[in-house]
PDB file of N, CA and C in Angstrom:
ATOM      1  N   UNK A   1     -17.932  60.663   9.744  1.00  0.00           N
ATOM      2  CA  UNK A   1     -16.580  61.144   9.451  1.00  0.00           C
ATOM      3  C   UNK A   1     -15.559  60.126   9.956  1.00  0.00           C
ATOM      4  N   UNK A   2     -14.457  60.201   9.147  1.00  0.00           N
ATOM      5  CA  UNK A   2     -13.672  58.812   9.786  1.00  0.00           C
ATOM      6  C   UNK A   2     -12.276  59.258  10.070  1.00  0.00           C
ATOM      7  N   UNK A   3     -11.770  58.503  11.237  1.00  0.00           N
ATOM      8  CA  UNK A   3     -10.644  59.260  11.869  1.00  0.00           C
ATOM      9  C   UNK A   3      -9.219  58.903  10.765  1.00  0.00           C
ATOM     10  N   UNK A   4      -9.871  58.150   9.953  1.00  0.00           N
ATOM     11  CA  UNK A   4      -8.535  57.717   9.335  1.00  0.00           C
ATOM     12  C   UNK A   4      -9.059  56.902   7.734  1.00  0.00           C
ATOM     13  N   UNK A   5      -8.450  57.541   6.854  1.00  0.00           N
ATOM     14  CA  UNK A   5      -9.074  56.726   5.364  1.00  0.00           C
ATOM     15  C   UNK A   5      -8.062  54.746   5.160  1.00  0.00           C
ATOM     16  N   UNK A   6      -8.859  54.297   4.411  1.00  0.00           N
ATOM     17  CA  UNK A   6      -7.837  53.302   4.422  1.00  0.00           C
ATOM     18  C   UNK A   6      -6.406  53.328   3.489  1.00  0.00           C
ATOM     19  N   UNK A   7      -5.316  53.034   4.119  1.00  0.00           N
ATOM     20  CA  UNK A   7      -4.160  52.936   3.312  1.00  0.00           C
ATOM     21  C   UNK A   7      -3.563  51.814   2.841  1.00  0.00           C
ATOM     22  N   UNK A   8      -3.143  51.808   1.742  1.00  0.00           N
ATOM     23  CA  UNK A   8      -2.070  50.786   0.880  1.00  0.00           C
ATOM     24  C   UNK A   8      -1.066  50.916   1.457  1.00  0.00           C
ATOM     25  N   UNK A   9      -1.209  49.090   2.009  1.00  0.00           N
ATOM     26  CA  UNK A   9      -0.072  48.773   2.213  1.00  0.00           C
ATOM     27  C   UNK A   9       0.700  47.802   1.397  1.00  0.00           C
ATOM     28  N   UNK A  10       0.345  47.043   0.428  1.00  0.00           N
ATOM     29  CA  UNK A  10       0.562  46.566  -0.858  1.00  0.00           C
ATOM     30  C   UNK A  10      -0.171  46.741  -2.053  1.00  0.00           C
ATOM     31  N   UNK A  11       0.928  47.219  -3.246  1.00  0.00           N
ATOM     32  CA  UNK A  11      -0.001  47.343  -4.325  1.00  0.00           C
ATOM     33  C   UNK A  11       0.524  46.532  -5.138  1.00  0.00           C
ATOM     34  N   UNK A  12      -0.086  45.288  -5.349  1.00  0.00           N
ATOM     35  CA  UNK A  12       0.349  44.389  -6.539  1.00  0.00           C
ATOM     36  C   UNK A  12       0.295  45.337  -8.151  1.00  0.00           C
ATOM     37  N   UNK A  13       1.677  45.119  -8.759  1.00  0.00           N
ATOM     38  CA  UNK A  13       1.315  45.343 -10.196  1.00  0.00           C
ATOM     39  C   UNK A  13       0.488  44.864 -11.213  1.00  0.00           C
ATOM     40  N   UNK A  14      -0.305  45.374 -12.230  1.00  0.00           N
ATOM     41  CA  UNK A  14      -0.765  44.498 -12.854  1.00  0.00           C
ATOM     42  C   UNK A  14       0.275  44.449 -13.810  1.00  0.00           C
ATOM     43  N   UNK A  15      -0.393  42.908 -14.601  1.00  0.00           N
ATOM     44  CA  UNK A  15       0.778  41.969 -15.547  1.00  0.00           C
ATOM     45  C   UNK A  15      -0.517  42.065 -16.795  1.00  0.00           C
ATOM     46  N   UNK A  16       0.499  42.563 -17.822  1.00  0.00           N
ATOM     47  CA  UNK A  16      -0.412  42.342 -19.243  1.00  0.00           C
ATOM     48  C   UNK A  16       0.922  42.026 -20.195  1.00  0.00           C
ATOM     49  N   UNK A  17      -0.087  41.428 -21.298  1.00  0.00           N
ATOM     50  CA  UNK A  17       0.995  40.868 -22.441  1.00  0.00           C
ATOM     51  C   UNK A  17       1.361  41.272 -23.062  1.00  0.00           C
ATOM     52  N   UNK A  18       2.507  41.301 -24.011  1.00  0.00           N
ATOM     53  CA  UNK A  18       3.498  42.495 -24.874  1.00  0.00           C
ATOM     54  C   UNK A  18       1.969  42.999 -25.918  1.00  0.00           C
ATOM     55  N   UNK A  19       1.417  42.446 -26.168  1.00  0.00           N
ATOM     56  CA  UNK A  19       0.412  42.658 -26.875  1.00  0.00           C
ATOM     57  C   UNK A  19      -0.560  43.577 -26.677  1.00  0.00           C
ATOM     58  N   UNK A  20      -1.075  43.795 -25.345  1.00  0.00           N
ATOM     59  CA  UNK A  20      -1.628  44.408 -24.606  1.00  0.00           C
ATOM     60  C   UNK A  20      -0.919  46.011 -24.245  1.00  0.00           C
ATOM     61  N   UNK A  21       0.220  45.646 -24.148  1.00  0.00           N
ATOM     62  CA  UNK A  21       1.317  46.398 -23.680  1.00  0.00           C
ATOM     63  C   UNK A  21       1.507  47.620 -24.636  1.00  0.00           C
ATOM     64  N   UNK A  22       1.168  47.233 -25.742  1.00  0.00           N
ATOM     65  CA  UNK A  22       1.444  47.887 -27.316  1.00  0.00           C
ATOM     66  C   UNK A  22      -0.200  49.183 -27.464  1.00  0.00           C
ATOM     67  N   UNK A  23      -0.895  48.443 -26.875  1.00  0.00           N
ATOM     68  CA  UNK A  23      -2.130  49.353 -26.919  1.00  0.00           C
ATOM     69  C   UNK A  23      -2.437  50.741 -25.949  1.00  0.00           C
ATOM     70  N   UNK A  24      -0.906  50.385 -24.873  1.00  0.00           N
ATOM     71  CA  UNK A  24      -1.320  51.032 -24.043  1.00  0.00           C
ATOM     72  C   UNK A  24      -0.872  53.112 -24.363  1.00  0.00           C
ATOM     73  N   UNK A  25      -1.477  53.669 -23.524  1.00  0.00           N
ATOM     74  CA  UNK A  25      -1.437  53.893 -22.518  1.00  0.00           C
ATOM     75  C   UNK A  25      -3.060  54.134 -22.587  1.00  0.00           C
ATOM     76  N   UNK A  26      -3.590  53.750 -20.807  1.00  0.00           N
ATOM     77  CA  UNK A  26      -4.876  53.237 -20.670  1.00  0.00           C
ATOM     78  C   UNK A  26      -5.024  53.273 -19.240  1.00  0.00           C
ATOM     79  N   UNK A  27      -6.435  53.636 -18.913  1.00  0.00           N
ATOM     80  CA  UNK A  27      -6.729  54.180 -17.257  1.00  0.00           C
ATOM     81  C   UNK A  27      -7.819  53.333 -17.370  1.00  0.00           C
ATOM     82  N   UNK A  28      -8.086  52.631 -15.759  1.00  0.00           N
ATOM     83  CA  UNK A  28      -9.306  51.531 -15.606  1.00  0.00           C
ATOM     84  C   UNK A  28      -9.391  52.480 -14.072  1.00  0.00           C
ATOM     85  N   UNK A  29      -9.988  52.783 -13.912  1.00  0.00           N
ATOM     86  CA  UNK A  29     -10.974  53.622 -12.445  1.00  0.00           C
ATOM     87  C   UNK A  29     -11.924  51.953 -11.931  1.00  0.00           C
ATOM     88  N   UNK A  30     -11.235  51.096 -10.607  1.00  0.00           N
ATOM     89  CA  UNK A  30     -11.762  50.884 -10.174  1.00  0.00           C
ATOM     90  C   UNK A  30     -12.219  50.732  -8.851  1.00  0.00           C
ATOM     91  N   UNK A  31     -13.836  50.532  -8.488  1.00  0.00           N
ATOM     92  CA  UNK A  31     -14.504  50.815  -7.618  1.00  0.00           C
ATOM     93  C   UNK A  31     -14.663  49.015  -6.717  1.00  0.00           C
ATOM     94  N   UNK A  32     -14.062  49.101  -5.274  1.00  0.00           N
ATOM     95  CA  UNK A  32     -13.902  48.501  -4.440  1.00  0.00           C
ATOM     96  C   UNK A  32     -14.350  48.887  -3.212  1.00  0.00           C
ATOM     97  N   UNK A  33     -14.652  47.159  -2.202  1.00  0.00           N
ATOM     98  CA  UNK A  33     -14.443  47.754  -0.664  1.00  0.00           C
ATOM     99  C   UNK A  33     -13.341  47.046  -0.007  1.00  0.00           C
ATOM    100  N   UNK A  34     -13.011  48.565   0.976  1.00  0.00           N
ATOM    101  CA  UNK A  34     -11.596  47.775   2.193  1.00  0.00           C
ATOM    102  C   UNK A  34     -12.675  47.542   3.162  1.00  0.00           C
ATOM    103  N   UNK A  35     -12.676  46.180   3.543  1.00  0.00           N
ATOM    104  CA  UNK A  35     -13.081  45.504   4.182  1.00  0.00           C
ATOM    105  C   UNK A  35     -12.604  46.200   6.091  1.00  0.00           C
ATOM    106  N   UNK A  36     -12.881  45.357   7.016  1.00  0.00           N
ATOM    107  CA  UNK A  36     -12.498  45.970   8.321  1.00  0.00           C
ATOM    108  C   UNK A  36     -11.110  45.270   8.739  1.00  0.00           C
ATOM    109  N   UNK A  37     -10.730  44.114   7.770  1.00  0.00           N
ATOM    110  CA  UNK A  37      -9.417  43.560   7.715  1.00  0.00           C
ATOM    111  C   UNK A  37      -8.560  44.331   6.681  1.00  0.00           C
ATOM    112  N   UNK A  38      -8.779  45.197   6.183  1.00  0.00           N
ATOM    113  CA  UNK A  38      -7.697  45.682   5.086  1.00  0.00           C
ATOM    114  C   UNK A  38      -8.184  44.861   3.648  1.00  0.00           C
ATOM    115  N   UNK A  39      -9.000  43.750   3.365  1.00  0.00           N
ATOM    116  CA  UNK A  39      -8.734  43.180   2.608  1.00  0.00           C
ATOM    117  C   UNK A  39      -9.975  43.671   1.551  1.00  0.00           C
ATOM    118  N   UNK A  40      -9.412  43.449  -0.004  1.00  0.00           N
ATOM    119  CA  UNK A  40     -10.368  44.152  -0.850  1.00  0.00           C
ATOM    120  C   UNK A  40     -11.582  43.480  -1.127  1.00  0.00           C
ATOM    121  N   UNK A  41     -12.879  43.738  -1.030  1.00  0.00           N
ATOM    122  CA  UNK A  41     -14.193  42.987  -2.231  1.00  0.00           C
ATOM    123  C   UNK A  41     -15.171  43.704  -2.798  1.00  0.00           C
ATOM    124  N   UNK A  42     -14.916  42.989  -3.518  1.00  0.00           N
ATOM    125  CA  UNK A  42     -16.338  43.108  -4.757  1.00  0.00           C
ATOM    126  C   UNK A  42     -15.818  44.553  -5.928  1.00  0.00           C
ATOM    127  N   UNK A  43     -14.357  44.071  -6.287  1.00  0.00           N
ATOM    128  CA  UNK A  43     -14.112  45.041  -7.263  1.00  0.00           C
ATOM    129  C   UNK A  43     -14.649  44.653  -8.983  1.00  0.00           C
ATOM    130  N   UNK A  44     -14.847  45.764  -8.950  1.00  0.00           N
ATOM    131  CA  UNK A  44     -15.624  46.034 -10.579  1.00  0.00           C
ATOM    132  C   UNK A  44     -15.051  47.519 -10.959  1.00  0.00           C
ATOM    133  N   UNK A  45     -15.085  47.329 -12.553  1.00  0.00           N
ATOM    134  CA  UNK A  45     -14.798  49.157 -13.324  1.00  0.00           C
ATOM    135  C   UNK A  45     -15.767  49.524 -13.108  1.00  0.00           C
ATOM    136  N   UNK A  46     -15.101  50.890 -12.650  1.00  0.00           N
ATOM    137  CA  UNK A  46     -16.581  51.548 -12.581  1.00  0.00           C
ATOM    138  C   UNK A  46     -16.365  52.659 -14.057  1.00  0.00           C
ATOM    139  N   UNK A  47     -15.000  52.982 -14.851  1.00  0.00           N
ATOM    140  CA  UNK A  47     -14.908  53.427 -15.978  1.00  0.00           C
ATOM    141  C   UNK A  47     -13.585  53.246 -16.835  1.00  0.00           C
ATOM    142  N   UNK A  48     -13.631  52.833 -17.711  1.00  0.00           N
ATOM    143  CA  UNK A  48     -12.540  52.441 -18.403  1.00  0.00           C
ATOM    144  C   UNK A  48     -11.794  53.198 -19.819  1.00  0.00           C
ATOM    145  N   UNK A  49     -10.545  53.442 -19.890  1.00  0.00           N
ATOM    146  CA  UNK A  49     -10.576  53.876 -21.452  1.00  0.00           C
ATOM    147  C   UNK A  49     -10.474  53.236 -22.288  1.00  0.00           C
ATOM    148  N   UNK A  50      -9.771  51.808 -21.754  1.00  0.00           N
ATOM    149  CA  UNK A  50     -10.075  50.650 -23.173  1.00  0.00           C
ATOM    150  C   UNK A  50     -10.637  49.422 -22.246  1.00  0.00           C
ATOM    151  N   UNK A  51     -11.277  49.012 -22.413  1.00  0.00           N
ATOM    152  CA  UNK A  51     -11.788  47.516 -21.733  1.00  0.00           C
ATOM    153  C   UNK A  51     -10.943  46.293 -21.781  1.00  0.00           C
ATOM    154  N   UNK A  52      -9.932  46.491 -22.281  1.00  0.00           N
ATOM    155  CA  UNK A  52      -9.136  45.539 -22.388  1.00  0.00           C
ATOM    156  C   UNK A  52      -7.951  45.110 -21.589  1.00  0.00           C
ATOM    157  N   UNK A  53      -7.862  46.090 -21.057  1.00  0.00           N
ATOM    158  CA  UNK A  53      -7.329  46.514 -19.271  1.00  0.00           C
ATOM    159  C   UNK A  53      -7.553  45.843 -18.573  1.00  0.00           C
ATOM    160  N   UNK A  54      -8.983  46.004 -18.496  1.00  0.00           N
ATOM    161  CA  UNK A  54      -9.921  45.549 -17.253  1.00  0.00           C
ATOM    162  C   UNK A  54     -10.024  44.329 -16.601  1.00  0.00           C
ATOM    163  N   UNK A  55      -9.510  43.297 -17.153  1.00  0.00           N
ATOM    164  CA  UNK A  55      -8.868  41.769 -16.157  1.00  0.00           C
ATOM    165  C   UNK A  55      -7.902  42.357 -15.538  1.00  0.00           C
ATOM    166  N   UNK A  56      -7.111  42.709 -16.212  1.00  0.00           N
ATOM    167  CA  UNK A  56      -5.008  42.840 -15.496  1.00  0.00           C
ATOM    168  C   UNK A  56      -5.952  43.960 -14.485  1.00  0.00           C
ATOM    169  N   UNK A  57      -6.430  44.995 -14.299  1.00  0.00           N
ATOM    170  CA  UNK A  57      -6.983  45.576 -13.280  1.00  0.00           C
ATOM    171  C   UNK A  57      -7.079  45.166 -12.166  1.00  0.00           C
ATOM    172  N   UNK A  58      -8.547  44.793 -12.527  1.00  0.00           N
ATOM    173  CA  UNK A  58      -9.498  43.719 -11.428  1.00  0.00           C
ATOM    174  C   UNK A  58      -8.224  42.902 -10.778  1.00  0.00           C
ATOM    175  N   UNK A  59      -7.304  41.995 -11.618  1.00  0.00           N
ATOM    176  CA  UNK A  59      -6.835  41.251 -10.903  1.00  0.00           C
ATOM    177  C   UNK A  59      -5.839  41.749 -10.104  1.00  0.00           C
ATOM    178  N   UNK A  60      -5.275  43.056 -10.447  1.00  0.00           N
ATOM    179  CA  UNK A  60      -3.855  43.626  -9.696  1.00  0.00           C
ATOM    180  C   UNK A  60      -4.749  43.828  -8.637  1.00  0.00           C
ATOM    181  N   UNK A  61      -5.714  44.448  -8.276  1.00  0.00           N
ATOM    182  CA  UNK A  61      -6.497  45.238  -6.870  1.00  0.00           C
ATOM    183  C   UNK A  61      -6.980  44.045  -6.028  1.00  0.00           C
ATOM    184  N   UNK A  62      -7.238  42.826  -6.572  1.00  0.00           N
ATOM    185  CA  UNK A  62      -7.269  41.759  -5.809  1.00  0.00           C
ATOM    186  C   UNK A  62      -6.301  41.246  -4.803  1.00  0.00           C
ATOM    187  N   UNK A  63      -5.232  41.588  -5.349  1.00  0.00           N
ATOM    188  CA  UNK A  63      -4.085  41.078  -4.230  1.00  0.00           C
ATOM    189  C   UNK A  63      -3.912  42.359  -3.301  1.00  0.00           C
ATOM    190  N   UNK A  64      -4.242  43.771  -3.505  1.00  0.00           N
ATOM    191  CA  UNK A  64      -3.591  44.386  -2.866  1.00  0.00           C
ATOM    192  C   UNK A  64      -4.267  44.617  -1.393  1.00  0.00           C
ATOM    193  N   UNK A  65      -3.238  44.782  -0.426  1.00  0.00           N
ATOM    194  CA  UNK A  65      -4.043  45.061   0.798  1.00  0.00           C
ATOM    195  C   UNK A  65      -3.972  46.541   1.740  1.00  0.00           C
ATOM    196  N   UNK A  66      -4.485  46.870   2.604  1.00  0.00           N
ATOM    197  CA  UNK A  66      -4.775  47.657   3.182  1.00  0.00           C
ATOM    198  C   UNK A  66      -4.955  47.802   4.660  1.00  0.00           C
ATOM    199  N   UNK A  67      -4.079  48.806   5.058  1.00  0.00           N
ATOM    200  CA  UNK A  67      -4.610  49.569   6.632  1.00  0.00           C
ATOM    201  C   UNK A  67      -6.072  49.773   6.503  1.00  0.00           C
ATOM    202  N   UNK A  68      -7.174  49.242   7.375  1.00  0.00           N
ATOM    203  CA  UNK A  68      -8.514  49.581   6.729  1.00  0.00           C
ATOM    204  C   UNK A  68      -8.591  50.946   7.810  1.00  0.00           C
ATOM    205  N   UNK A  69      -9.907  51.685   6.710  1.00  0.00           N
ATOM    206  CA  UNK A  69     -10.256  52.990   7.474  1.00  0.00           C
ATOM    207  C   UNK A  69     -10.887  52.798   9.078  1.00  0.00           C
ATOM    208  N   UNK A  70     -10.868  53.884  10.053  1.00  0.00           N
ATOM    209  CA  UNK A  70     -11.053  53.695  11.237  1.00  0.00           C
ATOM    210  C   UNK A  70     -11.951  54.908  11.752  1.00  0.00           C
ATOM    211  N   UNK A  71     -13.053  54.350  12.492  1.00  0.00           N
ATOM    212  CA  UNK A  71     -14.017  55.320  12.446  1.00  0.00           C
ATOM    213  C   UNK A  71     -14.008  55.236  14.146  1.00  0.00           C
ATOM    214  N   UNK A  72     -13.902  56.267  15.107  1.00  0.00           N
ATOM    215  CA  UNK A  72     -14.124  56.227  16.552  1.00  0.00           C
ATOM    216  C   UNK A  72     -12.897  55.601  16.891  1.00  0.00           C
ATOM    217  N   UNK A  73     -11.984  55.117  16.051  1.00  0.00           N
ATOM    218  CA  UNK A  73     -10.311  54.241  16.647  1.00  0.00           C
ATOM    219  C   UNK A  73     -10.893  53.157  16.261  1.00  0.00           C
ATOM    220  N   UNK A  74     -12.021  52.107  15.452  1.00  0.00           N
ATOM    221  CA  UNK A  74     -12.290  51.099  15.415  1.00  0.00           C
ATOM    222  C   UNK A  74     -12.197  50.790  13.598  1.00  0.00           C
ATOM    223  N   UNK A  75     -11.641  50.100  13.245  1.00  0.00           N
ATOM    224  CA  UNK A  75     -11.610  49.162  11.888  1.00  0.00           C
ATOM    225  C   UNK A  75     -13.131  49.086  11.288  1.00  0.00           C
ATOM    226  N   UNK A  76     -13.399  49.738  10.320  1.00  0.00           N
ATOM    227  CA  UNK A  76     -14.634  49.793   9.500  1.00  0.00           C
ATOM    228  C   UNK A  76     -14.311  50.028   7.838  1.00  0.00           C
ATOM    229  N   UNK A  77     -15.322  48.992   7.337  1.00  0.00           N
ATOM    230  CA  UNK A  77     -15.229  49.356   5.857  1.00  0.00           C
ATOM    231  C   UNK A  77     -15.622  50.926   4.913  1.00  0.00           C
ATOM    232  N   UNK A  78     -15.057  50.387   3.948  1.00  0.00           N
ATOM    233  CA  UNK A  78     -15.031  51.535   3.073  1.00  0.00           C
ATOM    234  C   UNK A  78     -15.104  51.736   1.562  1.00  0.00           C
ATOM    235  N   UNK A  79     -15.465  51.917   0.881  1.00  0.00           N
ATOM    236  CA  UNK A  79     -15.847  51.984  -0.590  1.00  0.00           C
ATOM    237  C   UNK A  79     -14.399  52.854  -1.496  1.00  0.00           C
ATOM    238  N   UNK A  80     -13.976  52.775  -2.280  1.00  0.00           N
ATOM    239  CA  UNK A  80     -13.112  53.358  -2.866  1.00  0.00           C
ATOM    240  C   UNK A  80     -13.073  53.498  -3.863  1.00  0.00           C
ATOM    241  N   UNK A  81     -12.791  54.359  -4.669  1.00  0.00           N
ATOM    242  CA  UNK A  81     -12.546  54.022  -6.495  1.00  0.00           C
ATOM    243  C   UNK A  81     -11.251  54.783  -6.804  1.00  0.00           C
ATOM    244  N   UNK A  82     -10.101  53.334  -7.272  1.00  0.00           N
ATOM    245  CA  UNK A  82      -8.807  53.339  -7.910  1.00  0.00           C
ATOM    246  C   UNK A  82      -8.602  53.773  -8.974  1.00  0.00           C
ATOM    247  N   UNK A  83      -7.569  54.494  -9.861  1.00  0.00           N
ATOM    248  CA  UNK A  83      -7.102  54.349 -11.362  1.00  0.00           C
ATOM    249  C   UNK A  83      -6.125  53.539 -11.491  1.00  0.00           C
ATOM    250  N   UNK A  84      -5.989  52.855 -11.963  1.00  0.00           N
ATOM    251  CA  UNK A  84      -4.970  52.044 -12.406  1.00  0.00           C
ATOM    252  C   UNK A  84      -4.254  52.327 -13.738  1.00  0.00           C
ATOM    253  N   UNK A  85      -3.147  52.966 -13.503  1.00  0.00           N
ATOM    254  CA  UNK A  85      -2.881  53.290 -15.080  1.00  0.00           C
ATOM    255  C   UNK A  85      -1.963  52.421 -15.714  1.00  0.00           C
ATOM    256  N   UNK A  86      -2.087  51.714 -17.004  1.00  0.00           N
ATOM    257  CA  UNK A  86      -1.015  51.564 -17.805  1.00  0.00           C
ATOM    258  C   UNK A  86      -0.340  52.732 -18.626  1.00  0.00           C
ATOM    259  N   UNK A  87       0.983  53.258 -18.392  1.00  0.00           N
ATOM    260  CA  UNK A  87       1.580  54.120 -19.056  1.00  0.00           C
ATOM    261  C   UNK A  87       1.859  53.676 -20.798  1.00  0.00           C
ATOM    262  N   UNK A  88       2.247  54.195 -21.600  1.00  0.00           N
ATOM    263  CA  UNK A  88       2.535  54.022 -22.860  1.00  0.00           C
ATOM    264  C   UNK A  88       4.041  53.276 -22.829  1.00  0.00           C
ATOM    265  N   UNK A  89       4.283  52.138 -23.347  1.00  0.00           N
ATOM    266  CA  UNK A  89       5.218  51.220 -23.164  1.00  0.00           C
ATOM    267  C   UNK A  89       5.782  50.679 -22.230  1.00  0.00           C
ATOM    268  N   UNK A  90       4.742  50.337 -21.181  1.00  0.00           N
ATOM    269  CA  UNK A  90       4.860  49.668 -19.850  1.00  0.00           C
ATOM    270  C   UNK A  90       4.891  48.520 -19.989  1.00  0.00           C
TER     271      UNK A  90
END
């Protein structure tokens, strides 16, 4: 059990092209770890509604960082799974 989940403390936007933009609205669920530094790895979709998302995703959750979760008062990793939504004319 952990005394504390990890929190966002930056969430980079993702950036897609007017093109992209036109297809939307579109949810990418992805599955990451917060590291014991806050910092994210090894993100992958774990489900998508269009796959075409799924770079601008991956790459927005790359920058973002995190309070990491804390288990006993001590910094420990953690597994997570994000949605990332593009709204309809975002």
């Amino acid at each position: 059990e952990l005394d504390q989940k990890p929190r966002a403390t930056y969430r980079a936007q993702p950036v897609i092209s007017s093109a992209l933009r036109k297809r939307a609205p579109a949810t990418v669920h992805v599955m990451f770890i917060v590291d014991e530094r806050g910092r994210v790895n090894k993100p992958k979709v774990k489900k998508s509604t269009d796959p075409a998302f799924d770079r601008a995703a991956i790459t927005a959750i790359k920058k973002w960082k995190f309070e990491p979760a804390k288990k006993d008062g001590k910094p420990v990793s953690k597994k997570m799974v994000v949605p990332i939504t593009f709204p309809k004319g975002s």
